[in-house]
PDB file of N, CA and C in Angstrom:
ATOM      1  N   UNK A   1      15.946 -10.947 -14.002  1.00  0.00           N
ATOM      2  CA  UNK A   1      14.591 -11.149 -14.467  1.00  0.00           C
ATOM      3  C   UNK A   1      14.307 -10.107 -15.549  1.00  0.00           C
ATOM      4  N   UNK A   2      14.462 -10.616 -16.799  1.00  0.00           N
ATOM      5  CA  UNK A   2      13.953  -9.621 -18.013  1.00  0.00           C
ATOM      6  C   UNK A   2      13.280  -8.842 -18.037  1.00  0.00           C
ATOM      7  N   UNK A   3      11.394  -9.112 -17.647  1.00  0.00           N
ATOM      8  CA  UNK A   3      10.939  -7.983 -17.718  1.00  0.00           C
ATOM      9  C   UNK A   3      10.816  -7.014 -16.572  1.00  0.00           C
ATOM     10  N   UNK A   4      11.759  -7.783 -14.972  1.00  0.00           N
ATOM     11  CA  UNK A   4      11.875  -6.539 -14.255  1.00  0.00           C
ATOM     12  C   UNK A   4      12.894  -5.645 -15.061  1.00  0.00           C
ATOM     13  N   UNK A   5      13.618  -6.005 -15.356  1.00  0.00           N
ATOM     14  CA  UNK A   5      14.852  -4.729 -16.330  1.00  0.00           C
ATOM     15  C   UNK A   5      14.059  -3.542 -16.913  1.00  0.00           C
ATOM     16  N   UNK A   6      13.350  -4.498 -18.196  1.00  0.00           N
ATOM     17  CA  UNK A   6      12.521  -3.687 -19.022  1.00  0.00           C
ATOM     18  C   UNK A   6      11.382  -2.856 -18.206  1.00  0.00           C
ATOM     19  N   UNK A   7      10.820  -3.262 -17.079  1.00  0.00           N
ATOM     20  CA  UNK A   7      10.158  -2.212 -16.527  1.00  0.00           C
ATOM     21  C   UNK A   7      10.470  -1.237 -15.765  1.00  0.00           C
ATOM     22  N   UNK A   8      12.033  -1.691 -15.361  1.00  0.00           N
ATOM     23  CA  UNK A   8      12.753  -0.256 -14.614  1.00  0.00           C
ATOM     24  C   UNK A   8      13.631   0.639 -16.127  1.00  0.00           C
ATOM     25  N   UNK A   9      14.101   0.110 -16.960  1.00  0.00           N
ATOM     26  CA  UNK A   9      15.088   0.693 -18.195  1.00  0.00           C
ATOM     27  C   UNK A   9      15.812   1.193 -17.435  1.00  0.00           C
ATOM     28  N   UNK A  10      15.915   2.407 -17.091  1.00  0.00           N
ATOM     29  CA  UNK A  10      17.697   2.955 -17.009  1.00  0.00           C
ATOM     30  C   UNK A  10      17.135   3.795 -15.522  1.00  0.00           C
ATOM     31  N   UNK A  11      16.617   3.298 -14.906  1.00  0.00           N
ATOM     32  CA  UNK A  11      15.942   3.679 -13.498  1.00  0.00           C
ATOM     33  C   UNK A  11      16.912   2.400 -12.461  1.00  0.00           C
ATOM     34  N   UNK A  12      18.477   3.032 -12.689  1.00  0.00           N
ATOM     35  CA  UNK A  12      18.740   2.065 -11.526  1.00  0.00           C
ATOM     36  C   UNK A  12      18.346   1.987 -10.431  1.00  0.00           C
ATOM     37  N   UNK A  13      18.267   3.125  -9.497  1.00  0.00           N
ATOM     38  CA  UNK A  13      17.724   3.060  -8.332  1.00  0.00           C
ATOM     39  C   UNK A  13      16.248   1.869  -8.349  1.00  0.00           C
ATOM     40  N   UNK A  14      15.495   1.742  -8.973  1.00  0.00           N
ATOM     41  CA  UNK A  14      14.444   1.226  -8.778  1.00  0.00           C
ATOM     42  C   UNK A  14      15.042  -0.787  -8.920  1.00  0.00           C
ATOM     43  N   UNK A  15      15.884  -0.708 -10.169  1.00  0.00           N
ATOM     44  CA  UNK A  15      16.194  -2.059  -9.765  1.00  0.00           C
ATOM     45  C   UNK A  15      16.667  -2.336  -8.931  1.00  0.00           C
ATOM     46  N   UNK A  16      18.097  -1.525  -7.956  1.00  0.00           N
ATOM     47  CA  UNK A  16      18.200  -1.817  -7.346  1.00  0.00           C
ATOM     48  C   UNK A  16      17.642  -2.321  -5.929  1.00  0.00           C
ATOM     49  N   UNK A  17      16.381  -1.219  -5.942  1.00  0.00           N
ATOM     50  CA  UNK A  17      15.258  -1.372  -4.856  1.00  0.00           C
ATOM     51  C   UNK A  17      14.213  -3.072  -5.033  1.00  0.00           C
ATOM     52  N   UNK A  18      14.416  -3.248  -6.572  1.00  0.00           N
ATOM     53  CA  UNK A  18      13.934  -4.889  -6.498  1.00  0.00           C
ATOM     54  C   UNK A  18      14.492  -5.734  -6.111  1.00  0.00           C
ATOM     55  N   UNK A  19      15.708  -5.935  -6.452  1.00  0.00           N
ATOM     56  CA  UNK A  19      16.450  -6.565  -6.122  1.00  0.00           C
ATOM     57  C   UNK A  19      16.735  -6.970  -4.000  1.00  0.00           C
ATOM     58  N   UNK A  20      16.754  -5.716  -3.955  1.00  0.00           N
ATOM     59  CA  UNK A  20      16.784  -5.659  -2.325  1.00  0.00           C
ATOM     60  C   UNK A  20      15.607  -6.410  -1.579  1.00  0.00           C
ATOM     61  N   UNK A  21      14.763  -5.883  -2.235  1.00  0.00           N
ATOM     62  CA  UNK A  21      12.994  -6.310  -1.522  1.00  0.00           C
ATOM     63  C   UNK A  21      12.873  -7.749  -1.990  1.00  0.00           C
ATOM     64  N   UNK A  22      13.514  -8.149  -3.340  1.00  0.00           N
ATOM     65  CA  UNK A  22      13.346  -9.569  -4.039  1.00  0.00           C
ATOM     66  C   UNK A  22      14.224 -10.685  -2.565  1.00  0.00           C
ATOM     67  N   UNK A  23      15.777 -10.073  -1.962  1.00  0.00           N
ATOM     68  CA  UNK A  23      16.483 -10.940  -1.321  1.00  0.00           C
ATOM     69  C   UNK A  23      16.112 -10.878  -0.031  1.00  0.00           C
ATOM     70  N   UNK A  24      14.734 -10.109   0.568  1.00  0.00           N
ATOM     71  CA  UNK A  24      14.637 -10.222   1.692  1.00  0.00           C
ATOM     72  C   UNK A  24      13.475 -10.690   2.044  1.00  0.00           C
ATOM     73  N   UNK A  25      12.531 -11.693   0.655  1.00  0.00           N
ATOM     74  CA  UNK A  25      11.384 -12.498   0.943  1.00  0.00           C
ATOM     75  C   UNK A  25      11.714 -13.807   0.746  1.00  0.00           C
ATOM     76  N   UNK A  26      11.229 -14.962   1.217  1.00  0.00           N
ATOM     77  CA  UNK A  26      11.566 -16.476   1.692  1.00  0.00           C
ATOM     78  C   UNK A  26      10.632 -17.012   0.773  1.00  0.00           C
ATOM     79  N   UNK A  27      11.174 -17.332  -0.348  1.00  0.00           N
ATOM     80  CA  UNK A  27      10.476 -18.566  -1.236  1.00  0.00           C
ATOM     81  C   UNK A  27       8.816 -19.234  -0.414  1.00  0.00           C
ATOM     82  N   UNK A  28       7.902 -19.311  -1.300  1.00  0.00           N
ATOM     83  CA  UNK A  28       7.643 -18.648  -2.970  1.00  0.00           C
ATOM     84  C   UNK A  28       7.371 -17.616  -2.802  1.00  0.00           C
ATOM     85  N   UNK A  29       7.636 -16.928  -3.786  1.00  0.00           N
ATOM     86  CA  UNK A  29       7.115 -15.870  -4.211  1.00  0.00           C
ATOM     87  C   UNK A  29       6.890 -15.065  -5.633  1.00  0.00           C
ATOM     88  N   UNK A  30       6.333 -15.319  -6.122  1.00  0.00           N
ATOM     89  CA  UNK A  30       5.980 -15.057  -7.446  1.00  0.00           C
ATOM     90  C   UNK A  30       5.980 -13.427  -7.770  1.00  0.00           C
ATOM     91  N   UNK A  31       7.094 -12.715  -8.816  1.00  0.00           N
ATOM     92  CA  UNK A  31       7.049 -11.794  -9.081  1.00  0.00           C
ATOM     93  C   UNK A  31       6.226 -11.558 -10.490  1.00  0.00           C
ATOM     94  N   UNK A  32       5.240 -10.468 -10.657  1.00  0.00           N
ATOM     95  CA  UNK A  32       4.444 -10.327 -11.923  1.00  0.00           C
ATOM     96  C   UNK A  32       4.564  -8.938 -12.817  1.00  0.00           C
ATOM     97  N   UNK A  33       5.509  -8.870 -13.742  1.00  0.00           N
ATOM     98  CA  UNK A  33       5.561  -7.012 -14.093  1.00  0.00           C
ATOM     99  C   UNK A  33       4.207  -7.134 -15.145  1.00  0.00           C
ATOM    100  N   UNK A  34       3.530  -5.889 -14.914  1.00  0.00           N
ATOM    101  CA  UNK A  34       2.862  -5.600 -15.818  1.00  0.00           C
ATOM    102  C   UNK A  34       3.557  -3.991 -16.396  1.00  0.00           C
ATOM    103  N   UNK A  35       2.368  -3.350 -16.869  1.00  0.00           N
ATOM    104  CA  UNK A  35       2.600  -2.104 -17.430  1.00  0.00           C
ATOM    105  C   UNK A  35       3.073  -0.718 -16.283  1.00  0.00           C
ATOM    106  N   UNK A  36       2.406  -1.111 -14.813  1.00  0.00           N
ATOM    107  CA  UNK A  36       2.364  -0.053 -14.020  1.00  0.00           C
ATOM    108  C   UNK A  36       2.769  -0.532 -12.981  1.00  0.00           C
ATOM    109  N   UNK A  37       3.100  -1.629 -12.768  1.00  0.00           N
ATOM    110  CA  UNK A  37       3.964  -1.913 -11.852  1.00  0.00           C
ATOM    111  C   UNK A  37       4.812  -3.393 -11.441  1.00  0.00           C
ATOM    112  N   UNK A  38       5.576  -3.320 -10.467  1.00  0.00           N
ATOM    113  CA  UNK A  38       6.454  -4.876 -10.562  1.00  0.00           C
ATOM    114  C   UNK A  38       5.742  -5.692  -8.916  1.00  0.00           C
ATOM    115  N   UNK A  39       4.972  -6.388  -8.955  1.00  0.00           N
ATOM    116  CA  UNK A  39       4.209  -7.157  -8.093  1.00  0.00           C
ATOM    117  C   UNK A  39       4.472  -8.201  -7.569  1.00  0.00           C
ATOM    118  N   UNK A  40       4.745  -8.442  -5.820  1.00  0.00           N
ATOM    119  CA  UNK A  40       5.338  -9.774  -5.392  1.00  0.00           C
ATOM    120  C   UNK A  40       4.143 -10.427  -4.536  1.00  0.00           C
ATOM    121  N   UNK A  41       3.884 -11.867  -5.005  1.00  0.00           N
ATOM    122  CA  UNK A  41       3.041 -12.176  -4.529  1.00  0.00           C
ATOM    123  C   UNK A  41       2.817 -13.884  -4.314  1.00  0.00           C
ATOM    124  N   UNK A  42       2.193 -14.352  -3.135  1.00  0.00           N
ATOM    125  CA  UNK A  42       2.080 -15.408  -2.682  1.00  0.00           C
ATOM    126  C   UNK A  42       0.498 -15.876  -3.685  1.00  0.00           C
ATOM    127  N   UNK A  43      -0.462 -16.240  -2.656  1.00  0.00           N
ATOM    128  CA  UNK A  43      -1.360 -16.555  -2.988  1.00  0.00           C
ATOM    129  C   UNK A  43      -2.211 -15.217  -3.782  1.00  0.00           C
ATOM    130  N   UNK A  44      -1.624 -14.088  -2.594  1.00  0.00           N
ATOM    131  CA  UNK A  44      -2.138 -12.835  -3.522  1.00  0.00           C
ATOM    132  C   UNK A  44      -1.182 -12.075  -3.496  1.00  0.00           C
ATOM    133  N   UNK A  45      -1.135 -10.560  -3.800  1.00  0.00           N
ATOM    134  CA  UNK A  45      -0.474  -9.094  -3.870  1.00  0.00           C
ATOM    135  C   UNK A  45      -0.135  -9.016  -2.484  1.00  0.00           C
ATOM    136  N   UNK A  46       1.280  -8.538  -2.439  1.00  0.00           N
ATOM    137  CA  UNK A  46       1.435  -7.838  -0.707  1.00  0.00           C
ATOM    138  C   UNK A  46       2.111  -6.996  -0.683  1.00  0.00           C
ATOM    139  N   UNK A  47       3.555  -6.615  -1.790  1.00  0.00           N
ATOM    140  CA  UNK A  47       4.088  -5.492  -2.147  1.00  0.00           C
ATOM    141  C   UNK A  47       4.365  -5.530  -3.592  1.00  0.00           C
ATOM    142  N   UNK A  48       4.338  -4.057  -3.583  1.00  0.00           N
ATOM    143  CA  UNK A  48       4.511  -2.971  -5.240  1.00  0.00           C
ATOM    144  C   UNK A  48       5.389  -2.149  -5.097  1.00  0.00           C
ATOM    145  N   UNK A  49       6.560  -2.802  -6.294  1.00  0.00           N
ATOM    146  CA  UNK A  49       7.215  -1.341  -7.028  1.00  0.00           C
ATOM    147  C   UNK A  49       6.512  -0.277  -8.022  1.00  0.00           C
ATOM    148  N   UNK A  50       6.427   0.793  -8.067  1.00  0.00           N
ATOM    149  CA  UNK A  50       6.111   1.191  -9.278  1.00  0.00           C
ATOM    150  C   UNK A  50       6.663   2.591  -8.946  1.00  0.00           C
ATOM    151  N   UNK A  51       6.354   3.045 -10.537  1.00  0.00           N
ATOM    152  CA  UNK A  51       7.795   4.437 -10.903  1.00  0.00           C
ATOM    153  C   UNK A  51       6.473   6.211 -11.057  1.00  0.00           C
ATOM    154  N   UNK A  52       6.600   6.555  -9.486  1.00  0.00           N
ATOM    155  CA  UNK A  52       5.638   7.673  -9.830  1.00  0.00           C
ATOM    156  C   UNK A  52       5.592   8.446 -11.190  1.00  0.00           C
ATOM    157  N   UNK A  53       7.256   9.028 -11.563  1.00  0.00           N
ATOM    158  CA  UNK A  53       7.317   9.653 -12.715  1.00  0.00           C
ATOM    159  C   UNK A  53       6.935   8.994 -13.798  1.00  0.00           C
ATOM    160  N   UNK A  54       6.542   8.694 -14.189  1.00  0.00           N
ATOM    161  CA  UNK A  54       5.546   7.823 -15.280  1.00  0.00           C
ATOM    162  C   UNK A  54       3.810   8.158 -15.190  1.00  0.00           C
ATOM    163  N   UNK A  55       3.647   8.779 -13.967  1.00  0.00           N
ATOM    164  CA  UNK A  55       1.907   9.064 -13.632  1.00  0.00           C
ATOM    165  C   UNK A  55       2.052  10.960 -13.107  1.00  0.00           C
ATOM    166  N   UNK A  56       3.289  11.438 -12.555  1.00  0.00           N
ATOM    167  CA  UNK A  56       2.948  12.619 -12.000  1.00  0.00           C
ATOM    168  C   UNK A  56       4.021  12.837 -12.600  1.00  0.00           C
ATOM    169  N   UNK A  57       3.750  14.879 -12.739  1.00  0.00           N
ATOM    170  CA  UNK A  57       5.037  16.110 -13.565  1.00  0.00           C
ATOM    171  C   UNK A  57       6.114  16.120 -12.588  1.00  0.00           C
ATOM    172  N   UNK A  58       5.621  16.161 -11.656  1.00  0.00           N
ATOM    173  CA  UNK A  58       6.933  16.153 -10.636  1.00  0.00           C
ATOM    174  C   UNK A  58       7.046  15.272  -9.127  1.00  0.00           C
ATOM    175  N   UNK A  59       7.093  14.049  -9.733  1.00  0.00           N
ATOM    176  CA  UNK A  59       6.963  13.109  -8.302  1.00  0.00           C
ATOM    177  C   UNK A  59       8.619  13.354  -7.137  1.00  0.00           C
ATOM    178  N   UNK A  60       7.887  13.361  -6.043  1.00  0.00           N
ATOM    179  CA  UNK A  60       9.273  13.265  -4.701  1.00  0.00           C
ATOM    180  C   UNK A  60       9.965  12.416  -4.656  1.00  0.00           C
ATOM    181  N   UNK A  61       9.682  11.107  -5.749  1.00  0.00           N
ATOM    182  CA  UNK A  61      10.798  10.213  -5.649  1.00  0.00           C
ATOM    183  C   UNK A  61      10.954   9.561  -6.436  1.00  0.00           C
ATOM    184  N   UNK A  62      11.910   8.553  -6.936  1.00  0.00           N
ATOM    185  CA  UNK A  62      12.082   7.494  -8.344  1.00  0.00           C
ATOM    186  C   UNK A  62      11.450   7.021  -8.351  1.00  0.00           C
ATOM    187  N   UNK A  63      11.200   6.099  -7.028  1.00  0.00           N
ATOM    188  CA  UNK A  63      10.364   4.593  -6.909  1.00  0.00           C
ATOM    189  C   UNK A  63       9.320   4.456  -5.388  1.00  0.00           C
ATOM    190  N   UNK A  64       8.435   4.028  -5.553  1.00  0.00           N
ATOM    191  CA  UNK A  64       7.483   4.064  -4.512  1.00  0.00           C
ATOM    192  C   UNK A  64       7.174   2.150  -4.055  1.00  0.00           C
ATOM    193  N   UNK A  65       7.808   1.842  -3.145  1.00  0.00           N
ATOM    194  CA  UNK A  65       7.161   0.564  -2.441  1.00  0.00           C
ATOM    195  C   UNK A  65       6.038   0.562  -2.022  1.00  0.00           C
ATOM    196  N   UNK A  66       4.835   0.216  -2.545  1.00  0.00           N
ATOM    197  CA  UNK A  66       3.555  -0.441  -1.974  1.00  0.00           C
ATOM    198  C   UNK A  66       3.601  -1.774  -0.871  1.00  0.00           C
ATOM    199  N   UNK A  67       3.049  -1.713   0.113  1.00  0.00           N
ATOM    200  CA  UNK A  67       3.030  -3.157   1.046  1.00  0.00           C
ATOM    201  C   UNK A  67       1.549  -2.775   1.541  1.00  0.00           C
ATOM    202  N   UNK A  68       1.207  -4.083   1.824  1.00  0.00           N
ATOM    203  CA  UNK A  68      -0.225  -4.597   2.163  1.00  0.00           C
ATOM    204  C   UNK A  68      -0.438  -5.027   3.391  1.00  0.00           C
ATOM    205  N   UNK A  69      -0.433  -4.737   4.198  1.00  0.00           N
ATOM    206  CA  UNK A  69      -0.754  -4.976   5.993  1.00  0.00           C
ATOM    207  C   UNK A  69      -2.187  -5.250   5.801  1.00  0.00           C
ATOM    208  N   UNK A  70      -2.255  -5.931   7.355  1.00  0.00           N
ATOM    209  CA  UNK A  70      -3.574  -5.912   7.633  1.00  0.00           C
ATOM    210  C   UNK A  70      -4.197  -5.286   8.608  1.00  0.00           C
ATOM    211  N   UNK A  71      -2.982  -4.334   9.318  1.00  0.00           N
ATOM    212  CA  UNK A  71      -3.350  -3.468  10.105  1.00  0.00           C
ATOM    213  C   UNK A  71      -3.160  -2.040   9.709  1.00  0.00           C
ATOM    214  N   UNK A  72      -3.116  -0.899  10.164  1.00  0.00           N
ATOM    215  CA  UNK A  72      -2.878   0.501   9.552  1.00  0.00           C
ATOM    216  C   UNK A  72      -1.559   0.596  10.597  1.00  0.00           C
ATOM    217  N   UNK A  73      -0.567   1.168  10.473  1.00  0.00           N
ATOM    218  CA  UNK A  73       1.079   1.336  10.574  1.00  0.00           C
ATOM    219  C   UNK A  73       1.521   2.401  10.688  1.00  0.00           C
ATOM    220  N   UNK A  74       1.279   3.194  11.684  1.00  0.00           N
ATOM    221  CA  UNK A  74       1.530   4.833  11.956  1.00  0.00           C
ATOM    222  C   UNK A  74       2.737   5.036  11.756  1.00  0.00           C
ATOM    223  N   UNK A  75       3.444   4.514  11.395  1.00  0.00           N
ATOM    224  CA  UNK A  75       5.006   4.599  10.669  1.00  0.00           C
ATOM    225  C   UNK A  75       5.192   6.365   9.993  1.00  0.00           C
ATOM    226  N   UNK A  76       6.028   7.213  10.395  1.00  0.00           N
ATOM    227  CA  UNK A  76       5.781   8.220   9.830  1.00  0.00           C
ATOM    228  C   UNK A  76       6.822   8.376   8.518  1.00  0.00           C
ATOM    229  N   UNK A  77       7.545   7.000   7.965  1.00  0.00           N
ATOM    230  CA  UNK A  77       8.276   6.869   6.949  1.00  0.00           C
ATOM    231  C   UNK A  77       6.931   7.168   5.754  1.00  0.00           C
ATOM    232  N   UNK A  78       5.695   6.560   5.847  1.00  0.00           N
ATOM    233  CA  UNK A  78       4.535   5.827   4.677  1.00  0.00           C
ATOM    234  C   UNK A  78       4.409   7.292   4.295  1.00  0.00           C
ATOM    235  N   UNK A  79       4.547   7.393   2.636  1.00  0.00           N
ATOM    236  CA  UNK A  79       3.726   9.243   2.417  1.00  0.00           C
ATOM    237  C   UNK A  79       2.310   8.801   2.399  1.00  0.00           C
ATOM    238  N   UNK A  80       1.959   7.989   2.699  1.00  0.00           N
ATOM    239  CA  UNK A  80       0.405   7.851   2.554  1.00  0.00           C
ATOM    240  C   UNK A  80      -0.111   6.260   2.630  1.00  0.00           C
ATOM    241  N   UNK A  81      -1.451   6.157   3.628  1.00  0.00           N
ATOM    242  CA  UNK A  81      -1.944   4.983   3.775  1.00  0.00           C
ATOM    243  C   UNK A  81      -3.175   4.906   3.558  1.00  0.00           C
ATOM    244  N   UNK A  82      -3.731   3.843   2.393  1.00  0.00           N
ATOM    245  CA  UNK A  82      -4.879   3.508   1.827  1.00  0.00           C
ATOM    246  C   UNK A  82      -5.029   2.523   2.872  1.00  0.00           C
ATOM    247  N   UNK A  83      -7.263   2.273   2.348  1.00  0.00           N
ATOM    248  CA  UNK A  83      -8.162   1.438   3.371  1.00  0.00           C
ATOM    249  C   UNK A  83      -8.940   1.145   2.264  1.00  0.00           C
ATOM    250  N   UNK A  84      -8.108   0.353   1.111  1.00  0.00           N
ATOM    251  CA  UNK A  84      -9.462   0.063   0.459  1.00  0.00           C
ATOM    252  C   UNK A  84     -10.559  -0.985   0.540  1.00  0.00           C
ATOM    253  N   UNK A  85     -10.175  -2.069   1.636  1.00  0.00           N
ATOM    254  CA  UNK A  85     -11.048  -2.796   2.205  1.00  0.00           C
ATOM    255  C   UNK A  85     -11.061  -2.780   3.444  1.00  0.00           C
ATOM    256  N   UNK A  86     -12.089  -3.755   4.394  1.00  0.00           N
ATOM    257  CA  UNK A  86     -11.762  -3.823   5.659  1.00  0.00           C
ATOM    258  C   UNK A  86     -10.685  -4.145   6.328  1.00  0.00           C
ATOM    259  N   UNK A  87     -10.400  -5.173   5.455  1.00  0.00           N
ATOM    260  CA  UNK A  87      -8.992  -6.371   5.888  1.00  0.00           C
ATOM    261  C   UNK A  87      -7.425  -5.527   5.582  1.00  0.00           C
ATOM    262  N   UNK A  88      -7.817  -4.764   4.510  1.00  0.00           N
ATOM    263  CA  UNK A  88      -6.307  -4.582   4.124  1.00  0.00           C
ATOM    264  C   UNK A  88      -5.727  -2.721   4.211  1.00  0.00           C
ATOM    265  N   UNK A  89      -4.610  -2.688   4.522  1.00  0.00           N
ATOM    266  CA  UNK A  89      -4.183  -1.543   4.248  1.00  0.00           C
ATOM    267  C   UNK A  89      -2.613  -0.600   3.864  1.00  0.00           C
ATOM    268  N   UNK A  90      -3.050  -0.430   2.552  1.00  0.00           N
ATOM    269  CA  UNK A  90      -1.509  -0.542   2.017  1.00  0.00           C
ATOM    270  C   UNK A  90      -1.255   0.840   2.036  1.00  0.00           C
ATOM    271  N   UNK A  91       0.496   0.646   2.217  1.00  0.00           N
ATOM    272  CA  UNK A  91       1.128   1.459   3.055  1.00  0.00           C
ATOM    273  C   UNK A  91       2.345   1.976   1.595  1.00  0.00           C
ATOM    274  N   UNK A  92       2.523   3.333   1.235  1.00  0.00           N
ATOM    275  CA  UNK A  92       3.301   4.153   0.514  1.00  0.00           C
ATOM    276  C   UNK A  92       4.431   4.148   0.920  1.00  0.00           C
ATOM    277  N   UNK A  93       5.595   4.014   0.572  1.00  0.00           N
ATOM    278  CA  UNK A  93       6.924   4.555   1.028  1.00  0.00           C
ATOM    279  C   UNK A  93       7.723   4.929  -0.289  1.00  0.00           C
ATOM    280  N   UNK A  94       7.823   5.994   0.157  1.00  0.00           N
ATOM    281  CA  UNK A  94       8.685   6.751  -1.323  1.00  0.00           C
ATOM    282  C   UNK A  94      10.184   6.077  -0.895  1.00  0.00           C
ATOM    283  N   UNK A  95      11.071   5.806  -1.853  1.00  0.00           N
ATOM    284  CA  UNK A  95      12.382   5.461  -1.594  1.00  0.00           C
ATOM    285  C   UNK A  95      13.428   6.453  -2.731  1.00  0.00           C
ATOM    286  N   UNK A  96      14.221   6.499  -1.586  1.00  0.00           N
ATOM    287  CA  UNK A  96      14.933   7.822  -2.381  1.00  0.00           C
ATOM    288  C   UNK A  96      16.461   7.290  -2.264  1.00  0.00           C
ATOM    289  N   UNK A  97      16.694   6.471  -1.682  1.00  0.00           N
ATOM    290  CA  UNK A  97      17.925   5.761  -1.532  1.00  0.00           C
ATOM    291  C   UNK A  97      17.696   4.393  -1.181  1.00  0.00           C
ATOM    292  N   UNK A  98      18.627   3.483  -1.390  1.00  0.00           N
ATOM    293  CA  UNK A  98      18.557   2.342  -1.341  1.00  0.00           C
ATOM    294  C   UNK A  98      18.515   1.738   0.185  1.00  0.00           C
ATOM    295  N   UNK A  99      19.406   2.729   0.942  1.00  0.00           N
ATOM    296  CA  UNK A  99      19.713   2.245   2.492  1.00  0.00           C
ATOM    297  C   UNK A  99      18.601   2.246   3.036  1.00  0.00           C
ATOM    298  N   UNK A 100      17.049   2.815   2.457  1.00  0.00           N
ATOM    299  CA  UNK A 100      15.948   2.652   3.241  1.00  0.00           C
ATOM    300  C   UNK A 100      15.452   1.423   3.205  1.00  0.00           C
ATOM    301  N   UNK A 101      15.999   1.146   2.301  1.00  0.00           N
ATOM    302  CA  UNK A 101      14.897  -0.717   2.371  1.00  0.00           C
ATOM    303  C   UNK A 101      16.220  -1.545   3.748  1.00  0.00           C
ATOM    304  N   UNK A 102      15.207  -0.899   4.743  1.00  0.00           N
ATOM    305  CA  UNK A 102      16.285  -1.104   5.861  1.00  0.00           C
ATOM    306  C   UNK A 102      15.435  -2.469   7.075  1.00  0.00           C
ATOM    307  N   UNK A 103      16.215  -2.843   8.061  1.00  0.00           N
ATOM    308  CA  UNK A 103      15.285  -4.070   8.679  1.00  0.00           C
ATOM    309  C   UNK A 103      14.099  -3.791   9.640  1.00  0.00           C
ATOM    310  N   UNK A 104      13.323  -2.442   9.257  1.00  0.00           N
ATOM    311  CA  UNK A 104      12.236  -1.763   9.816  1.00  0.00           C
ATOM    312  C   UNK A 104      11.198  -2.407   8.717  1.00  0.00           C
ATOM    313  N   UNK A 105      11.679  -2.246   7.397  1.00  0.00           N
ATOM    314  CA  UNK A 105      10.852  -2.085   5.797  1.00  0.00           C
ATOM    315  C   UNK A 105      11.093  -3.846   5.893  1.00  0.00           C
ATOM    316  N   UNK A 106      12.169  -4.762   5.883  1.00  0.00           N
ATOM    317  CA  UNK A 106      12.291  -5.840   6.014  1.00  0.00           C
ATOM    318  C   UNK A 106      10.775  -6.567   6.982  1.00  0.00           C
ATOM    319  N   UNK A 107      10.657  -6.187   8.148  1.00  0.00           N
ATOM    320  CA  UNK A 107       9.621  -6.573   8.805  1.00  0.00           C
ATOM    321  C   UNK A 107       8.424  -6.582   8.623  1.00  0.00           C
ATOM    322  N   UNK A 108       8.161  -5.312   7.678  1.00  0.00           N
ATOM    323  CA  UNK A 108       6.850  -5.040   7.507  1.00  0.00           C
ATOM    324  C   UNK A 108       6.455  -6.392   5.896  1.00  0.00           C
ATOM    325  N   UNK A 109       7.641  -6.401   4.947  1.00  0.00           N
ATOM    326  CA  UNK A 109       7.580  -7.231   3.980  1.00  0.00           C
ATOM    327  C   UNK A 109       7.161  -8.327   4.314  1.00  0.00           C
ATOM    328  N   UNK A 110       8.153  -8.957   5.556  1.00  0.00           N
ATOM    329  CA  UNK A 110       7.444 -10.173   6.128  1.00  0.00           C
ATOM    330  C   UNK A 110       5.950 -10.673   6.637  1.00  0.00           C
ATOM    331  N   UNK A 111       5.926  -9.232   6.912  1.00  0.00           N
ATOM    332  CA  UNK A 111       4.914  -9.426   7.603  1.00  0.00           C
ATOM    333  C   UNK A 111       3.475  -9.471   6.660  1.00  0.00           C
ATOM    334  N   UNK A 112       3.736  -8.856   5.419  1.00  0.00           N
ATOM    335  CA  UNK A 112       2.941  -8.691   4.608  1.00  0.00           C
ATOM    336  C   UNK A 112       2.538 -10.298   3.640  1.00  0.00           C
ATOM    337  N   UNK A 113       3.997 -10.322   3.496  1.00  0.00           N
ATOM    338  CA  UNK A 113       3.893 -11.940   2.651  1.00  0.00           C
ATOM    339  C   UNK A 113       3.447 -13.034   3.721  1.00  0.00           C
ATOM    340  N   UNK A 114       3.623 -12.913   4.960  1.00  0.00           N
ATOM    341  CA  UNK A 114       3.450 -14.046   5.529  1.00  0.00           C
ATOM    342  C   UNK A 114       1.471 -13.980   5.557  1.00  0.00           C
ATOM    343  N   UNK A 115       1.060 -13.309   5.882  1.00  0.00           N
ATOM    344  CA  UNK A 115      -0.496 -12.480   5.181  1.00  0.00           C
ATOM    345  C   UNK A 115      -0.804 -13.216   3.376  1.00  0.00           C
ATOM    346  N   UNK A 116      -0.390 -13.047   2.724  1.00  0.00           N
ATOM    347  CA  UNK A 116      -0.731 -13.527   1.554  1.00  0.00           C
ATOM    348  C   UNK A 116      -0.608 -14.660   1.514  1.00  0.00           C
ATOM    349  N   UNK A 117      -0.280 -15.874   2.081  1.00  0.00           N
ATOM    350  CA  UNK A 117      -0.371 -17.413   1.237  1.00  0.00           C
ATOM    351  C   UNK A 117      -1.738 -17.677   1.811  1.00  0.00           C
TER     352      UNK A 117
END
């Protein structure tokens, strides 16, 4: 997918992290790159790639997975969990290697997309 390339450039780790998260969601799913991030989505948004170092001097990791629950996920992998509505609450995971997009992170994806149609 072209402009996922162009929005990772020479950030393999991060494609590779699309790629992973891309083969472990079940048709449809509509991927959208914009400027700040690479977006998978059904009817709406449920997970985000995007590249901290591009926003902070010294981010903890290449690439950060966004996912969208509808519950809050005491998971102590998440560096951080937003509440920006009632319904929703998306969950941080810094990825620093690829072996994390593991079938813990698999579940929660599902669980997120199956939430969006």
């Amino acid at each position: 997918m072209r402009g996922v390339e162009e929005f990772f450039g020479s950030d393999g780790l991060g494609l590779a992290v699309f790629e992973r998260v891309r083969s472990l969601l079940e048709e449809p799913v509509e991927v959208r790159v914009s400027k700040s991030q690479v977006a998978f989505r059904r009817r709406r948004g449920f997970a985000y790639l995007w590249v901290p170092g591009r926003y902070l001097r010294a981010p903890a990791a290449e690439v950060v997975l966004s996912i969208v629950l509808g519950r809050h996920d005491p998971s102590p992998r998440f560096k951080e969990v937003s509440h920006p509505t009632s319904r929703h609450w998306i969950h941080h995971l810094e990825v620093h290697s690829l072996d994390e997009i593991d079938d813990e992170v698999a579940g929660w994806l599902v669980e997120a997309a199956d939430r969006a149609t």
